[in-house]
N, C-alpha and C. Protein backbone atom coordinates (compact mmCIF):
# COMPACT_ATOMS: atom_id res chain seq x y z
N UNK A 1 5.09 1.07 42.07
CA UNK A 1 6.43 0.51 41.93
C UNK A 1 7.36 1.11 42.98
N UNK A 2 8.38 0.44 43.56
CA UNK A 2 8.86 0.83 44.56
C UNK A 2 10.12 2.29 43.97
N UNK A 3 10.64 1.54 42.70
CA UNK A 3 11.49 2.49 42.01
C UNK A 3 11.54 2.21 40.89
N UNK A 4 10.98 3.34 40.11
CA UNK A 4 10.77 3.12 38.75
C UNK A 4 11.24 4.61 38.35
N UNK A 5 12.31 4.13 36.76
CA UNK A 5 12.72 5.91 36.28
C UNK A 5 11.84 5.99 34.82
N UNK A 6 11.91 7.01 34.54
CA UNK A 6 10.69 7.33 33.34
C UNK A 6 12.10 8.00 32.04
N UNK A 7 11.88 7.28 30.88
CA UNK A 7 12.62 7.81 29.84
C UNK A 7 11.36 7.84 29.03
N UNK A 8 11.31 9.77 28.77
CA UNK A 8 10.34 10.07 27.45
C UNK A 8 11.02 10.69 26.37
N UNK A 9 10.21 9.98 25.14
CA UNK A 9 10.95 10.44 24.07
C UNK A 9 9.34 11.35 23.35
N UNK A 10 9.50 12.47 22.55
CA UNK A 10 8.13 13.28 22.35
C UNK A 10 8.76 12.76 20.82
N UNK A 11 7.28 12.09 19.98
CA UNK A 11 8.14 12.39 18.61
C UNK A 11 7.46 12.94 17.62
N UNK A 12 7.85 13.11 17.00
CA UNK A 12 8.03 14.14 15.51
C UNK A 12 7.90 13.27 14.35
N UNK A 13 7.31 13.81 13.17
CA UNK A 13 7.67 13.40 12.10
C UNK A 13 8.72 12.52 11.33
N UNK A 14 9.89 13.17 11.90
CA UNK A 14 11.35 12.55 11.54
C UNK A 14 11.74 11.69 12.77
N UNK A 15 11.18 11.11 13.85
CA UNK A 15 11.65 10.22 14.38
C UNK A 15 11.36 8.79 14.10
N UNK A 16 12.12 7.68 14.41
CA UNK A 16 12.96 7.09 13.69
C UNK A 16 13.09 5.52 15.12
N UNK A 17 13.43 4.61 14.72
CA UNK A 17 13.83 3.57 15.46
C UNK A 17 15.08 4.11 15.90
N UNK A 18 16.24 4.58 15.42
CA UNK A 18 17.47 5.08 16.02
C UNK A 18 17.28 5.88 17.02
N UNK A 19 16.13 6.63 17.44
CA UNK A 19 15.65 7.55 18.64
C UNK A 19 15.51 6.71 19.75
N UNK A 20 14.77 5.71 19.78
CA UNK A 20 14.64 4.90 20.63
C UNK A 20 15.88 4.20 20.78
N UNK A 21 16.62 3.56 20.26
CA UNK A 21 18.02 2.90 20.41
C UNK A 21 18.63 3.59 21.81
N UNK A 22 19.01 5.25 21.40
CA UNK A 22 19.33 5.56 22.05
C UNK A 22 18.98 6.40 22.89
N UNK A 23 17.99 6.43 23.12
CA UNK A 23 17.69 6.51 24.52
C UNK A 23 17.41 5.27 25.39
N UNK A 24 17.19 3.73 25.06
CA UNK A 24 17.48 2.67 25.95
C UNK A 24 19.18 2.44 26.17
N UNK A 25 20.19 2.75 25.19
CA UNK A 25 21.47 2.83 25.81
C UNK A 25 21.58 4.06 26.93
N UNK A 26 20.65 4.85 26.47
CA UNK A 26 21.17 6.45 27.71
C UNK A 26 20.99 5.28 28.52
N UNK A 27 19.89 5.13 29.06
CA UNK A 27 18.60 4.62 30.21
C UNK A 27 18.82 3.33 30.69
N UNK A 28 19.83 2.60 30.24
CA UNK A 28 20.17 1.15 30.19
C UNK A 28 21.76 0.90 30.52
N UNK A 29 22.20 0.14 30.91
CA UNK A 29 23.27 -0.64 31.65
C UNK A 29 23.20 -2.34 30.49
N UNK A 30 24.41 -2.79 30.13
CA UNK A 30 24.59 -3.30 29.01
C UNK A 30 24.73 -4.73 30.39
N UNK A 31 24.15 -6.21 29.93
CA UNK A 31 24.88 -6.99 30.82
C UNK A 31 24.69 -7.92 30.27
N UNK A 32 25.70 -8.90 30.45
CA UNK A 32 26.56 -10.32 29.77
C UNK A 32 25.75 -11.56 30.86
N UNK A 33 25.41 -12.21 30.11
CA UNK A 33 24.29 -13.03 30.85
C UNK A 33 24.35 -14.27 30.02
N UNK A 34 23.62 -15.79 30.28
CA UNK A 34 24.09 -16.33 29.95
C UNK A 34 23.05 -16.85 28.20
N UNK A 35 22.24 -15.72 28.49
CA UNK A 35 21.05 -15.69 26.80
C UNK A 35 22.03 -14.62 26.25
N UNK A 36 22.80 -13.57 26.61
CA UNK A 36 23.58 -12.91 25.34
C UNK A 36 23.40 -11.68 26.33
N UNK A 37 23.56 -10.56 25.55
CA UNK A 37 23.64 -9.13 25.81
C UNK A 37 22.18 -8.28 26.37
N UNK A 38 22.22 -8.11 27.55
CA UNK A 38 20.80 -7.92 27.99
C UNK A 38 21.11 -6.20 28.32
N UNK A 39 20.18 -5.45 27.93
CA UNK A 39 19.56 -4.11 28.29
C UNK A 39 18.93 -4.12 30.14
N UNK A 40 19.28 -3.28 31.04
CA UNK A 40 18.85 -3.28 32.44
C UNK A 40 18.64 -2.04 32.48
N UNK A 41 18.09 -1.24 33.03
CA UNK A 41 17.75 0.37 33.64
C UNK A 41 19.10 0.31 34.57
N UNK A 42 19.52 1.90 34.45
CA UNK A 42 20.80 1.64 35.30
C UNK A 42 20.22 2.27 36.72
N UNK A 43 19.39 3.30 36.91
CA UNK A 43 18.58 3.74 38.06
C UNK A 43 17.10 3.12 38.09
N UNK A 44 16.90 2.14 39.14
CA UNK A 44 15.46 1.61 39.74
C UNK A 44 15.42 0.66 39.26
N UNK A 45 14.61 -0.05 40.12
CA UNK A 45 14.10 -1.35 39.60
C UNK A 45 13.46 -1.97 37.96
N UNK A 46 13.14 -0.77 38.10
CA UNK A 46 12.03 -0.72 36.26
C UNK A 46 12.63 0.54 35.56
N UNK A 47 12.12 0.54 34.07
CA UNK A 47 12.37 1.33 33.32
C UNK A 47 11.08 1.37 32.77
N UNK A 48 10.34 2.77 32.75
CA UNK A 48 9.07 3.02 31.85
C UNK A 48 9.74 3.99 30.74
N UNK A 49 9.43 3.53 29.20
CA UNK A 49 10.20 4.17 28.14
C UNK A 49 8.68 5.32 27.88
N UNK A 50 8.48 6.36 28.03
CA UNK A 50 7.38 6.64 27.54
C UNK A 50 7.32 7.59 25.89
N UNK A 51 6.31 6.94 24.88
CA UNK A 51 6.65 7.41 23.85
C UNK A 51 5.59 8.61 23.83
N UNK A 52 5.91 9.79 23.67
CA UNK A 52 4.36 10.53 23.71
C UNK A 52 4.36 10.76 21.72
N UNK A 53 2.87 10.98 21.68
CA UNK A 53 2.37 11.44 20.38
C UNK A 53 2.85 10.10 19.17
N UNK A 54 2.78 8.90 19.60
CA UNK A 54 3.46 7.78 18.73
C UNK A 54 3.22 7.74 17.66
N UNK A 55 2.09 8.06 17.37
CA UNK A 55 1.31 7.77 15.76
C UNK A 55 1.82 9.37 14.65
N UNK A 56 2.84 9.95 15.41
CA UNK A 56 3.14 10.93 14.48
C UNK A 56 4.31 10.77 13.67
N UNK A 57 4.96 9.86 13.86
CA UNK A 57 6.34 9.47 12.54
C UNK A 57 5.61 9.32 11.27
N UNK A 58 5.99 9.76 10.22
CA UNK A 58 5.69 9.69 8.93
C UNK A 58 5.83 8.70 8.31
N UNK A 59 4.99 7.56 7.94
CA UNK A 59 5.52 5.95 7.17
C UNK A 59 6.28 6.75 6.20
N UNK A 60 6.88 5.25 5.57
CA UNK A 60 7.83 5.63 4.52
C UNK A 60 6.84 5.13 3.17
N UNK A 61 7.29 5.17 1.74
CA UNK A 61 6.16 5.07 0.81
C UNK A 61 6.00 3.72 0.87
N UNK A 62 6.28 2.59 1.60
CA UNK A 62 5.42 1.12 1.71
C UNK A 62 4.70 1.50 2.65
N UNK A 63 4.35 2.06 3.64
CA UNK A 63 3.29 2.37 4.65
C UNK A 63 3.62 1.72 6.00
N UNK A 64 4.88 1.92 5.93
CA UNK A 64 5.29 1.40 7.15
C UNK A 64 6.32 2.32 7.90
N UNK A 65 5.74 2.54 9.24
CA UNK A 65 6.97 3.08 10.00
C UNK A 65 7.91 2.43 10.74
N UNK A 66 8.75 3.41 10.93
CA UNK A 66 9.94 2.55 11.10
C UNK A 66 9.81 1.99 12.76
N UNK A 67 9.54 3.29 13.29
CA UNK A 67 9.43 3.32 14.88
C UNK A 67 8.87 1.84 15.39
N UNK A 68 7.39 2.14 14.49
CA UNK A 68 6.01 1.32 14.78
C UNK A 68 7.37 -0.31 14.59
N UNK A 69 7.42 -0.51 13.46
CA UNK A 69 8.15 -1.87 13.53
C UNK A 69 9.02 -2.11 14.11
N UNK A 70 9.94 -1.18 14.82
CA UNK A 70 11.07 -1.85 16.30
C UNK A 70 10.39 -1.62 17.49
N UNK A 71 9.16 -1.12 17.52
CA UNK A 71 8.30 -1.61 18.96
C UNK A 71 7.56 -2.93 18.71
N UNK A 72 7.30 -3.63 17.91
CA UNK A 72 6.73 -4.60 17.33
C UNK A 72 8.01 -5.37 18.30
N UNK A 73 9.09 -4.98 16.97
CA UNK A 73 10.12 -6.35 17.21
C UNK A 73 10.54 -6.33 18.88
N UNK A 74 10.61 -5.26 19.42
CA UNK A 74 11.27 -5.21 20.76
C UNK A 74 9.84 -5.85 21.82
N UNK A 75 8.36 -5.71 21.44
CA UNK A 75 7.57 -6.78 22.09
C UNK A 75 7.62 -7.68 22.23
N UNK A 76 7.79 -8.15 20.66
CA UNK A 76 7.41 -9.52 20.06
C UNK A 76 8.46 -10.30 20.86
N UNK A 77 10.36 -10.01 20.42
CA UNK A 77 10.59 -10.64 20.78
C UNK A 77 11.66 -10.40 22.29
N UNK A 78 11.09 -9.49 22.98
CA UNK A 78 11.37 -9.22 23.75
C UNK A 78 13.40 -8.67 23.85
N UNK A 79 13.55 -8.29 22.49
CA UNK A 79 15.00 -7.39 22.35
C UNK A 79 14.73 -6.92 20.95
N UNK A 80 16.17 -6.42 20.50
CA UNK A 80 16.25 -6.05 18.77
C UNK A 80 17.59 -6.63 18.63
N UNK A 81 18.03 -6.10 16.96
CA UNK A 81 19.11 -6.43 16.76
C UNK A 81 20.16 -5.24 16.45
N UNK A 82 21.32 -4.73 16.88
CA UNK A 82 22.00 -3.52 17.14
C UNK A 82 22.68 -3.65 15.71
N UNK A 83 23.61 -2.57 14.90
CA UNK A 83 24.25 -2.65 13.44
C UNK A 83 24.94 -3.74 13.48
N UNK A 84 25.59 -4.53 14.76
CA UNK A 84 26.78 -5.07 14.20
C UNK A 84 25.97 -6.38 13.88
N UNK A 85 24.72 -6.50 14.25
CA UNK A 85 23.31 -7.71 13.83
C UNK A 85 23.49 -9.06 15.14
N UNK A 86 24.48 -8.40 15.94
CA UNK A 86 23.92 -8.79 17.34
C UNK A 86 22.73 -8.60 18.52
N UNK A 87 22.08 -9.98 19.15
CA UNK A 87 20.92 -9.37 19.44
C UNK A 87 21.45 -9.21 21.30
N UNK A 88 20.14 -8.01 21.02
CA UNK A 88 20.20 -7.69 22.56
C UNK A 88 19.16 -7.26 23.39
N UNK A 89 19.27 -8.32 24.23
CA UNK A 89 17.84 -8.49 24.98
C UNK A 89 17.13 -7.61 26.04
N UNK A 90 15.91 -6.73 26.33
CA UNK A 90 15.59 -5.99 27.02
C UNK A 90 15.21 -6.84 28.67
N UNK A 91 15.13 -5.71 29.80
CA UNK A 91 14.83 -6.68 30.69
C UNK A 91 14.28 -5.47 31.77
N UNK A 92 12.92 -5.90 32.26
CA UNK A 92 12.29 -5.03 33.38
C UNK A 92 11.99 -3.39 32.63
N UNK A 93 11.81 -3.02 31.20
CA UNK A 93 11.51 -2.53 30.53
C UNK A 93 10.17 -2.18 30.60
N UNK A 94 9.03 -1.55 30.55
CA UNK A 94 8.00 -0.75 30.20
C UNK A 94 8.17 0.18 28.92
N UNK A 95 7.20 0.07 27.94
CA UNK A 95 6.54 0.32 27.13
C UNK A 95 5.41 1.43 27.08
N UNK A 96 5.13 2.51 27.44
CA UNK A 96 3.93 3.17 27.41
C UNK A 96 3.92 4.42 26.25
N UNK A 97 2.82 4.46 25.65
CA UNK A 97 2.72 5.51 24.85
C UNK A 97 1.04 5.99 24.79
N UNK A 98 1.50 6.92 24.43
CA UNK A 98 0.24 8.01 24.09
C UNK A 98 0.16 8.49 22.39
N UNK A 99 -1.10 8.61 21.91
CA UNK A 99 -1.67 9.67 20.74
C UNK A 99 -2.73 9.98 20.95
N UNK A 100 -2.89 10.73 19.69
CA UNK A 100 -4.30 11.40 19.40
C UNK A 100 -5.17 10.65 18.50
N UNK A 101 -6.25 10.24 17.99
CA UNK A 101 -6.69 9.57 17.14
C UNK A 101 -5.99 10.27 15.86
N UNK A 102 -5.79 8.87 15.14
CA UNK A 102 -5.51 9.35 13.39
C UNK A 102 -6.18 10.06 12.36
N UNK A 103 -7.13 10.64 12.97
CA UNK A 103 -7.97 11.55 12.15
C UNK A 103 -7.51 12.54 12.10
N UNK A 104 -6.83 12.94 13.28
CA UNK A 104 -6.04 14.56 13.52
C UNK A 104 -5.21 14.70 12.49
N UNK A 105 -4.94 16.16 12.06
CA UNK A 105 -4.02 16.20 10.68
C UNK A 105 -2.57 16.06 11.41
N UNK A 106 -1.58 14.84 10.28
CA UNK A 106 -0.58 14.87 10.77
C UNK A 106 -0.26 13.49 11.20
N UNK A 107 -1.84 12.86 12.06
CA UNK A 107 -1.60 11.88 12.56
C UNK A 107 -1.97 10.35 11.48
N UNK A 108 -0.93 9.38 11.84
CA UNK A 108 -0.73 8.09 10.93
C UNK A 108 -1.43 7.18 11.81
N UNK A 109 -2.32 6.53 11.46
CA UNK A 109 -3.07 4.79 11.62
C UNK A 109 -1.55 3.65 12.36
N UNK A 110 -2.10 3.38 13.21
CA UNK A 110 -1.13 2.61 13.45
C UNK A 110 -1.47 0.91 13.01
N UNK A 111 -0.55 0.03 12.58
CA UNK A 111 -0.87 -1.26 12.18
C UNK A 111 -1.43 -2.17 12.66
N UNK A 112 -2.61 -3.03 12.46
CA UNK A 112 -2.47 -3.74 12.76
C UNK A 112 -1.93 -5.06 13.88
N UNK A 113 -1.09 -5.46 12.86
CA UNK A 113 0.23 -5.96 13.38
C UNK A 113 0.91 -5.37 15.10
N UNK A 114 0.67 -4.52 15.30
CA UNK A 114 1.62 -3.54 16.31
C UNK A 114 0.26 -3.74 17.65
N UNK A 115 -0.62 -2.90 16.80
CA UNK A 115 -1.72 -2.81 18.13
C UNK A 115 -1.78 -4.61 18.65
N UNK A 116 -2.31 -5.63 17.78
CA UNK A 116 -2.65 -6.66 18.53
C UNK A 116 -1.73 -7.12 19.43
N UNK A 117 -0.48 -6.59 19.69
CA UNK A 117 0.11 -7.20 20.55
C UNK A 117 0.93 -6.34 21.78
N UNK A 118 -0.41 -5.48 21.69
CA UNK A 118 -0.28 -4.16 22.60
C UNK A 118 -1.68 -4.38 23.77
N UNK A 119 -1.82 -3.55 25.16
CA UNK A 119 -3.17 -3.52 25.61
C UNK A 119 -3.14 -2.04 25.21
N UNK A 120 -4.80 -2.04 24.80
CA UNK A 120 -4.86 -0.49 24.57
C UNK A 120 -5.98 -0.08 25.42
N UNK A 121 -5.93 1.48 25.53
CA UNK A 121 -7.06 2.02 26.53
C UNK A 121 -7.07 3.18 25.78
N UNK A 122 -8.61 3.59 26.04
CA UNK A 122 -9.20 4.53 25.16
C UNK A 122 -9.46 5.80 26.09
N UNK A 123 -8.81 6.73 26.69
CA UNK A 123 -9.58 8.06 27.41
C UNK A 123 -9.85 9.30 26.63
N UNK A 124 -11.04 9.41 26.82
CA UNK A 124 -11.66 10.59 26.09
C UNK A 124 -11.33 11.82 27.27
N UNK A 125 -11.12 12.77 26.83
CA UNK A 125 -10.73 14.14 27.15
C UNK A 125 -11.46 15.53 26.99
């Protein structure tokens, strides 16, 4: 890539879809366009968000994390929706994350739902 900036977030147990929020406002430039409110990287051409250790947020007791489901929604439909339930659209965004298999103590199965609409790669270490 000619210019690309890297936003990593490392997460924890207690992280949360609100982690990610804001760090695409740090990492992002807000712009009025004529589909609505679009997300841009404010340095480089691209934005790679990198999530390390993803599969470590703790579901909640339905078995769902929170994280896992606003990377869903921010794939699927290529934005989310902010409190005031306005949507806002990502653009020239990257996605990359890393874990450990879910066998490791600590570590959560990720859904379904999430992986199929992910590419995944497997490196053994």
């Amino acid at each position: 890539l000619k210019s690309a900036s890297v936003a990593t977030i490392n997460c924890s147990a207690q992280t949360n879809a609100t982690h990610v929020q804001q760090k695409l406002m740090e990492s992002c430039a807000t712009f009025s366009t004529n589909k609505g409110r679009v997300l841009r990287p404010k340095e480089g051409e691209r934005l790679i968000l990198f999530l390390k250790d993803l599969n470590l947020p703790r579901p909640d007791r339905y078995d769902t994390s929170q994280i896992i489901a606003f990377l869903q929604q921010l794939i699927t439909y290529h934005g989310f929706y902010d409190n005031n339930l306005g949507c806002i659209g990502i653009e020239k965004i990257q996605l990359v994350c890393s874990m450990n298999p879910a066998t490791t103590v600590g570590r959560h199965p990720l859904t379904t739902r999430f992986t199929a609409r992910c590419h995944l790669y497997y490196m053994n270490y």
